[in-house]
N, C-alpha and C. Protein backbone atom coordinates (compact mmCIF):
# COMPACT_ATOMS: atom_id res chain seq x y z
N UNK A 1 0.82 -1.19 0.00
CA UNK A 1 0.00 0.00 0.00
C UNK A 1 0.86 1.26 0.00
N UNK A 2 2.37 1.61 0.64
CA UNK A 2 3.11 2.43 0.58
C UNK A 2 3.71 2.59 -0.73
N UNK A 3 3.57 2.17 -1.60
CA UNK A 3 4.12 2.08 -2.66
C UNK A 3 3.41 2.83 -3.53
N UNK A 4 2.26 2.99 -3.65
CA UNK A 4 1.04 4.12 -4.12
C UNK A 4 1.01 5.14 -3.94
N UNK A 5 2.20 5.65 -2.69
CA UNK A 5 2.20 7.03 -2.28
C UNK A 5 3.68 7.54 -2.87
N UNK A 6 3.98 8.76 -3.18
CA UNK A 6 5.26 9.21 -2.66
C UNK A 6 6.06 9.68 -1.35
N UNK A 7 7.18 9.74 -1.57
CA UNK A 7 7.57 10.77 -0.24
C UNK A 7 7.99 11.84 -0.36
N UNK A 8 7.59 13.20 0.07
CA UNK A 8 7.61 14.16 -0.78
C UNK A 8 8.90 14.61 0.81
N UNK A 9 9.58 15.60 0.43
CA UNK A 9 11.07 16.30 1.53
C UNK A 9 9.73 17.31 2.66
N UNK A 10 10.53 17.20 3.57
CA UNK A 10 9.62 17.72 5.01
C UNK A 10 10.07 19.22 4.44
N UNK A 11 8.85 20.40 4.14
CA UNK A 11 9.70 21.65 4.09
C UNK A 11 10.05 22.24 5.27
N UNK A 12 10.06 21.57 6.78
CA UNK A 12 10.72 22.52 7.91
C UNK A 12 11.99 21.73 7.71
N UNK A 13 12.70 21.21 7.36
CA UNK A 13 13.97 20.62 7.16
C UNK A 13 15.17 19.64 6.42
N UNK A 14 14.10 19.76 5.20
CA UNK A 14 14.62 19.04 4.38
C UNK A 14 14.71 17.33 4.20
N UNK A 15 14.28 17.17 5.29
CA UNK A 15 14.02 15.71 5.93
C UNK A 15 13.17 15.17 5.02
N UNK A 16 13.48 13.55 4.52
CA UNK A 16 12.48 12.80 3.79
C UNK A 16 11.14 11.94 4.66
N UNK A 17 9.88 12.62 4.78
CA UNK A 17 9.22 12.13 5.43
C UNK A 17 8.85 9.93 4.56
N UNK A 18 8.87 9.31 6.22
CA UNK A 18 8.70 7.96 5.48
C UNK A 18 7.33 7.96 5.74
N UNK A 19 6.35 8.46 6.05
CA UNK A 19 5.04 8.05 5.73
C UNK A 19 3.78 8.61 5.22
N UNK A 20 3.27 8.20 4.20
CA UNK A 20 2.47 8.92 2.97
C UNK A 20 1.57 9.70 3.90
N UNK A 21 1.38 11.13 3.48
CA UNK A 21 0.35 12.16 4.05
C UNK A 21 -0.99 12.80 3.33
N UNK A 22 -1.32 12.69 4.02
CA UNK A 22 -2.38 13.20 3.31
C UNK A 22 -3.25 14.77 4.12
N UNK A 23 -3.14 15.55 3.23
CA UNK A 23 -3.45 16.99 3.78
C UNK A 23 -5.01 17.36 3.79
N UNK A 24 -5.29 17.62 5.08
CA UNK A 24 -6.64 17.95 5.51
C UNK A 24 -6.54 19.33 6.24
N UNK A 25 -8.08 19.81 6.10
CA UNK A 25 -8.19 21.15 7.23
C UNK A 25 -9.50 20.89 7.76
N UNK A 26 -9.24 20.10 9.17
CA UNK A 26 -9.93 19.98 9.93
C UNK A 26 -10.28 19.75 11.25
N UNK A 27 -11.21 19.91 12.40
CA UNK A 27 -10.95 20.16 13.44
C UNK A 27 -10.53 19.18 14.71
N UNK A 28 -9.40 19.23 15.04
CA UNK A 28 -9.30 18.11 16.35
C UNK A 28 -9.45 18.36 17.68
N UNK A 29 -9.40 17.71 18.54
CA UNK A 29 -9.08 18.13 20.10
C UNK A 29 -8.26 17.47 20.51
N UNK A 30 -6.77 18.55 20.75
CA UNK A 30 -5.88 17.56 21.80
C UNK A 30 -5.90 18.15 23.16
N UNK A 31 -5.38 17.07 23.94
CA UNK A 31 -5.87 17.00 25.69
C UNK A 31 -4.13 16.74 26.03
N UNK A 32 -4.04 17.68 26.87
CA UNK A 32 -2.55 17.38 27.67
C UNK A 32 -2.82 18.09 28.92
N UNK A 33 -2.27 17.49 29.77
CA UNK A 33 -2.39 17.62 31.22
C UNK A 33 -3.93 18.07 31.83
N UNK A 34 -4.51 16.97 31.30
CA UNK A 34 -6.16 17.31 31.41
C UNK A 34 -7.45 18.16 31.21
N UNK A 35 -5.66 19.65 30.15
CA UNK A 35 -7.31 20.37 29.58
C UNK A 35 -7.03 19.88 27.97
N UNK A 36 -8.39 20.80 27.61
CA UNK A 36 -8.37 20.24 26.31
C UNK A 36 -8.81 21.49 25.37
N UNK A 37 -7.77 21.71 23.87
CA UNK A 37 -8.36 22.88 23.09
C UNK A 37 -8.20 22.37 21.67
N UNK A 38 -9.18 23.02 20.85
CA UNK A 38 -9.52 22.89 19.97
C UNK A 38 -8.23 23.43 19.37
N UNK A 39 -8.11 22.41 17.91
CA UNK A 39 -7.09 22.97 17.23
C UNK A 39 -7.39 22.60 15.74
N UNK A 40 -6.45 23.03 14.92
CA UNK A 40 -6.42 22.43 13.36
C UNK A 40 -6.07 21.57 12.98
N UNK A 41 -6.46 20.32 12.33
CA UNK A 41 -5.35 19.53 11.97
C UNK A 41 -5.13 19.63 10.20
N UNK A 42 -3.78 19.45 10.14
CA UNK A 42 -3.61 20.17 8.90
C UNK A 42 -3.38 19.03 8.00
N UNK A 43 -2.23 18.28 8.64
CA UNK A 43 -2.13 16.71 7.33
C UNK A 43 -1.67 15.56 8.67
N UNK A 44 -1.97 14.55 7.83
CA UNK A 44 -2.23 13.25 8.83
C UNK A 44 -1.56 12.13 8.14
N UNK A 45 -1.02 11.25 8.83
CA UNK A 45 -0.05 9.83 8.26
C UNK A 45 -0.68 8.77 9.55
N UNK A 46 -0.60 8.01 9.43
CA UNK A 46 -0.51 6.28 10.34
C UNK A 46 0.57 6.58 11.45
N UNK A 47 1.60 7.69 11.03
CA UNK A 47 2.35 8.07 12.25
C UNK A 47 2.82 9.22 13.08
N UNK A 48 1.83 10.17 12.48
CA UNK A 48 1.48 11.15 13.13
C UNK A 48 0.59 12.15 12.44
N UNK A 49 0.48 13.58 13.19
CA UNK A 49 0.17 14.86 12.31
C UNK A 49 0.58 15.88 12.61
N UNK A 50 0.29 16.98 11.41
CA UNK A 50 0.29 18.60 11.86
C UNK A 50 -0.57 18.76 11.93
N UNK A 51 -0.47 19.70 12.84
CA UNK A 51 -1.64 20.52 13.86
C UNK A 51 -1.29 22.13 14.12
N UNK A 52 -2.13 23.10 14.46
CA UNK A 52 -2.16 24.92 14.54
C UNK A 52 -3.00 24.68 16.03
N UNK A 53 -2.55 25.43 16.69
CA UNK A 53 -3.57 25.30 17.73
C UNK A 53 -2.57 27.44 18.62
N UNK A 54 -3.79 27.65 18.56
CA UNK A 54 -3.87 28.98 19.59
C UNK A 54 -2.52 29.19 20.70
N UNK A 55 -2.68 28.34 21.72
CA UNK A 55 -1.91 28.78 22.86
C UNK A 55 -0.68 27.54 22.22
N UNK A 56 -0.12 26.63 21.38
CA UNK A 56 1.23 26.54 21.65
C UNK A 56 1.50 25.03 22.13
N UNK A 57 1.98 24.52 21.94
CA UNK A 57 2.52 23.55 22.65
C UNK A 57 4.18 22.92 22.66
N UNK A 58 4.04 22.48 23.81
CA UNK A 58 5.96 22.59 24.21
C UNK A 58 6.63 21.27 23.86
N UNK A 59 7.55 21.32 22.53
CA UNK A 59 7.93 19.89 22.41
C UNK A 59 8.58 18.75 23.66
N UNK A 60 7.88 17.53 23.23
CA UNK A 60 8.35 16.83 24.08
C UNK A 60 7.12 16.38 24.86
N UNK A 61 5.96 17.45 24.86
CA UNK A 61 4.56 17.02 25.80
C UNK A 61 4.34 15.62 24.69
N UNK A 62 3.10 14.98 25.99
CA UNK A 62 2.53 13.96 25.46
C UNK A 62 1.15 14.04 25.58
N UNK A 63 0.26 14.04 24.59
CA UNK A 63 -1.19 14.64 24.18
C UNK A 63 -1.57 13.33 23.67
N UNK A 64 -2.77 13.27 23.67
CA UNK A 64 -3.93 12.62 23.14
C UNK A 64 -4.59 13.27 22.24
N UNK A 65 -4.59 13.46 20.53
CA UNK A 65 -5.24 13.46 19.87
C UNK A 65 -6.76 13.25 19.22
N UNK A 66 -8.07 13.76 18.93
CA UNK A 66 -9.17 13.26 18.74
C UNK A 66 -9.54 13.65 17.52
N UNK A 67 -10.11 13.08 16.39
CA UNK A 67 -10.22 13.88 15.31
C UNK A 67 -11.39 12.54 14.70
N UNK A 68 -11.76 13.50 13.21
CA UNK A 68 -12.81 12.77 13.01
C UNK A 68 -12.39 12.70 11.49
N UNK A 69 -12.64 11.70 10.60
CA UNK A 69 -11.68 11.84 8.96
C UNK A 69 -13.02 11.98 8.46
N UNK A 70 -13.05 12.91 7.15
CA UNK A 70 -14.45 12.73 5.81
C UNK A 70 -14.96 11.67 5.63
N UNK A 71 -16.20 11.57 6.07
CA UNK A 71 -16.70 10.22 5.70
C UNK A 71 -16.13 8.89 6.53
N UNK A 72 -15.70 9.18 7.49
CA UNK A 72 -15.80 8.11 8.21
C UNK A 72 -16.28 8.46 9.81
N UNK A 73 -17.36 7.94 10.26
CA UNK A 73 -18.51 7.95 11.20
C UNK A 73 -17.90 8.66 12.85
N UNK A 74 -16.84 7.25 12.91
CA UNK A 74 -16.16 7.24 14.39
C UNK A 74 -14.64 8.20 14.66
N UNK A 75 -14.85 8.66 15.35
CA UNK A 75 -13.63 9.25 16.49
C UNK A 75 -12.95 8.70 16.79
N UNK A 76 -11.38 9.35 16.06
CA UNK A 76 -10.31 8.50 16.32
C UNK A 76 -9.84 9.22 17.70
N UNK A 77 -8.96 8.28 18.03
CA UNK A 77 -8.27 9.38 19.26
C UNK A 77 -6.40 8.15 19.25
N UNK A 78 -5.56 9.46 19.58
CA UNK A 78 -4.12 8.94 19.26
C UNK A 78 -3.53 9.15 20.44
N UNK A 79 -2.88 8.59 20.81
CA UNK A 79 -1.60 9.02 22.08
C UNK A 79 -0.44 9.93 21.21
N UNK A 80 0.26 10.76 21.19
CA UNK A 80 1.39 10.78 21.08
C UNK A 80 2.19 11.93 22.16
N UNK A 81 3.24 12.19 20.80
CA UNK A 81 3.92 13.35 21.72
C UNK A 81 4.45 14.26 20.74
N UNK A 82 4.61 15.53 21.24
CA UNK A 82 4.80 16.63 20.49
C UNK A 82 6.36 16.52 19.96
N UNK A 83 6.90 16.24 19.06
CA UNK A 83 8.22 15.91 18.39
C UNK A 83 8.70 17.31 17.77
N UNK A 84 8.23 18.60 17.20
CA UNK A 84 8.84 19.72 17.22
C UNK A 84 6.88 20.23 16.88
N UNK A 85 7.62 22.01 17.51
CA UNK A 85 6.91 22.97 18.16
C UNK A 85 7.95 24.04 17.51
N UNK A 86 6.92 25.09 17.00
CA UNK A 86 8.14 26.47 16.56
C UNK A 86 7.51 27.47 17.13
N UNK A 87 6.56 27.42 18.00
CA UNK A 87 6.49 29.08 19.15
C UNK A 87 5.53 29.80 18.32
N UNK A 88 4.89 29.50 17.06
CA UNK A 88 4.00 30.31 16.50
C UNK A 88 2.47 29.26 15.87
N UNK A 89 2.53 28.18 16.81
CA UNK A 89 1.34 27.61 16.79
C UNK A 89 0.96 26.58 16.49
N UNK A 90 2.13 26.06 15.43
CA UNK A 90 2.51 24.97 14.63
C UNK A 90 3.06 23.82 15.00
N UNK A 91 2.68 22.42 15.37
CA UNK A 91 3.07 21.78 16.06
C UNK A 91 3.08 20.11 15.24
N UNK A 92 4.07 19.38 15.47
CA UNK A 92 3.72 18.10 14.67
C UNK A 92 3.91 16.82 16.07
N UNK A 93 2.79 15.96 15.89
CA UNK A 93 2.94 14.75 17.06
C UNK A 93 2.99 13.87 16.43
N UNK A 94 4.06 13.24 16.78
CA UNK A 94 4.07 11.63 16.39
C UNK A 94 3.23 10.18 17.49
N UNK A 95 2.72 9.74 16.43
CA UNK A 95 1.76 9.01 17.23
C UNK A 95 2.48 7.76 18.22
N UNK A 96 2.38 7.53 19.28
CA UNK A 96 3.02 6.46 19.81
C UNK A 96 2.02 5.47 20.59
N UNK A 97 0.83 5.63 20.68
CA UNK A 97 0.16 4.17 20.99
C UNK A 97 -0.98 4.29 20.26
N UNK A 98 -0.90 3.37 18.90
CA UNK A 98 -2.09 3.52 18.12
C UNK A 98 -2.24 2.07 17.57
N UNK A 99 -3.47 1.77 17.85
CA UNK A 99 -3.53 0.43 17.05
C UNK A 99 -3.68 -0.08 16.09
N UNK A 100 -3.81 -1.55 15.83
CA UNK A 100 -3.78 -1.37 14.32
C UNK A 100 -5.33 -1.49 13.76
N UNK A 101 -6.37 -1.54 14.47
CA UNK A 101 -7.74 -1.03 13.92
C UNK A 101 -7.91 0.82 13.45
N UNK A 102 -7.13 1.51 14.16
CA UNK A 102 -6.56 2.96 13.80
C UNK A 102 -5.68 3.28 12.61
N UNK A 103 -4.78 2.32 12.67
CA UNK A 103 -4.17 2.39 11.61
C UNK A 103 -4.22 2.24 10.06
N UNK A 104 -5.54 1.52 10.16
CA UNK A 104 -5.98 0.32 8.73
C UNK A 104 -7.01 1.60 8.62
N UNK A 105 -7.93 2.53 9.62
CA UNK A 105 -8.69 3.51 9.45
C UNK A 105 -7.92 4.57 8.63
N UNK A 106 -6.92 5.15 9.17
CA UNK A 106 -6.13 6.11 8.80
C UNK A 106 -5.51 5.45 7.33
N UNK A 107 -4.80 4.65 7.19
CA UNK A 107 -4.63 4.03 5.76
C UNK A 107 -5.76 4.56 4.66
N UNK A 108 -6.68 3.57 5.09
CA UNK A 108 -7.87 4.17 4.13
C UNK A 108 -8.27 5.11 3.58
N UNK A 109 -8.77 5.83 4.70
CA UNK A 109 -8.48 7.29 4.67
C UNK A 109 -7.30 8.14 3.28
N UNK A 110 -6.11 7.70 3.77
CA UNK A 110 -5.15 8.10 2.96
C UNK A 110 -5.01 7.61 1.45
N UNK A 111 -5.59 6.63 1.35
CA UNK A 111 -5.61 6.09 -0.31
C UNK A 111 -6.81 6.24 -0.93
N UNK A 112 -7.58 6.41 -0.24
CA UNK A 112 -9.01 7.24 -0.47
C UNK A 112 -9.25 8.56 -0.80
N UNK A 113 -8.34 9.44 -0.25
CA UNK A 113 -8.07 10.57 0.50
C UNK A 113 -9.37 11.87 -1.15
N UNK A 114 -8.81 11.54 -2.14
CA UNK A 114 -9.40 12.07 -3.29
C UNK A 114 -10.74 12.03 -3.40
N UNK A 115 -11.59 10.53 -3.28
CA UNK A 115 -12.49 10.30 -3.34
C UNK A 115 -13.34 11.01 -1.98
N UNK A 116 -13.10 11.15 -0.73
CA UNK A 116 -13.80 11.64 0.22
C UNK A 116 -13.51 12.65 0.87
N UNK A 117 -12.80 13.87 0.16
CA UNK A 117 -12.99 15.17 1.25
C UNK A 117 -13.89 16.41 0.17
């Protein structure tokens, strides 16, 4: 299924991202240290996302993700942790406890991605 995608260079660093993305603008809720704010999510992979959110978040936190994909019913929700943060809102988490009923969701999602937003 990775083979259908490309890998396009990370533009904050030149870095070759390894997992196919797919770019959305839509709304999530992440929760760290028990509050919770609404944010953007901007593009999404099986192993993480970008996200915009208001007040900021400090790399290295570990958040819980909630989001909902086009056309598909149920609420995902992700563990991860904030892997870089640049002080103006922009934040990317890599997912670290996600299963693989989440994952085969998010897949879909991503090879679909044309047909349903």
């Amino acid at each position: 299924m990775q083979g259908a995608f490309s890998i396009r260079p990370n533009q904050r660093n030149g870095e070759r991202r390894l997992s196919p993305r797919g770019r959305l603008h839509s709304h999530a809720t992440v929760s760290v240290g028990g509050l919770n704010e609404q944010v953007a999510l901007i593009d999404l992979s099986q192993a993480g996302a970008a996200i915009t959110t208001e007040a900021g978040l400090e790399q290295g936190a570990i958040v819980e993700v909630t989001f909902v994909l086009p056309h598909i019913d149920n609420a995902i929700r992700c563990e991860g942790r904030v892997i870089w943060s640049d002080g103006a809102g922009h934040a990317g988490v890599q997912f670290t406890n996600i299963s693989d009923e989440i994952k085969f969701q998010i897949g879909f999602w991503l090879a679909h991605e044309d047909m349903m937003v």
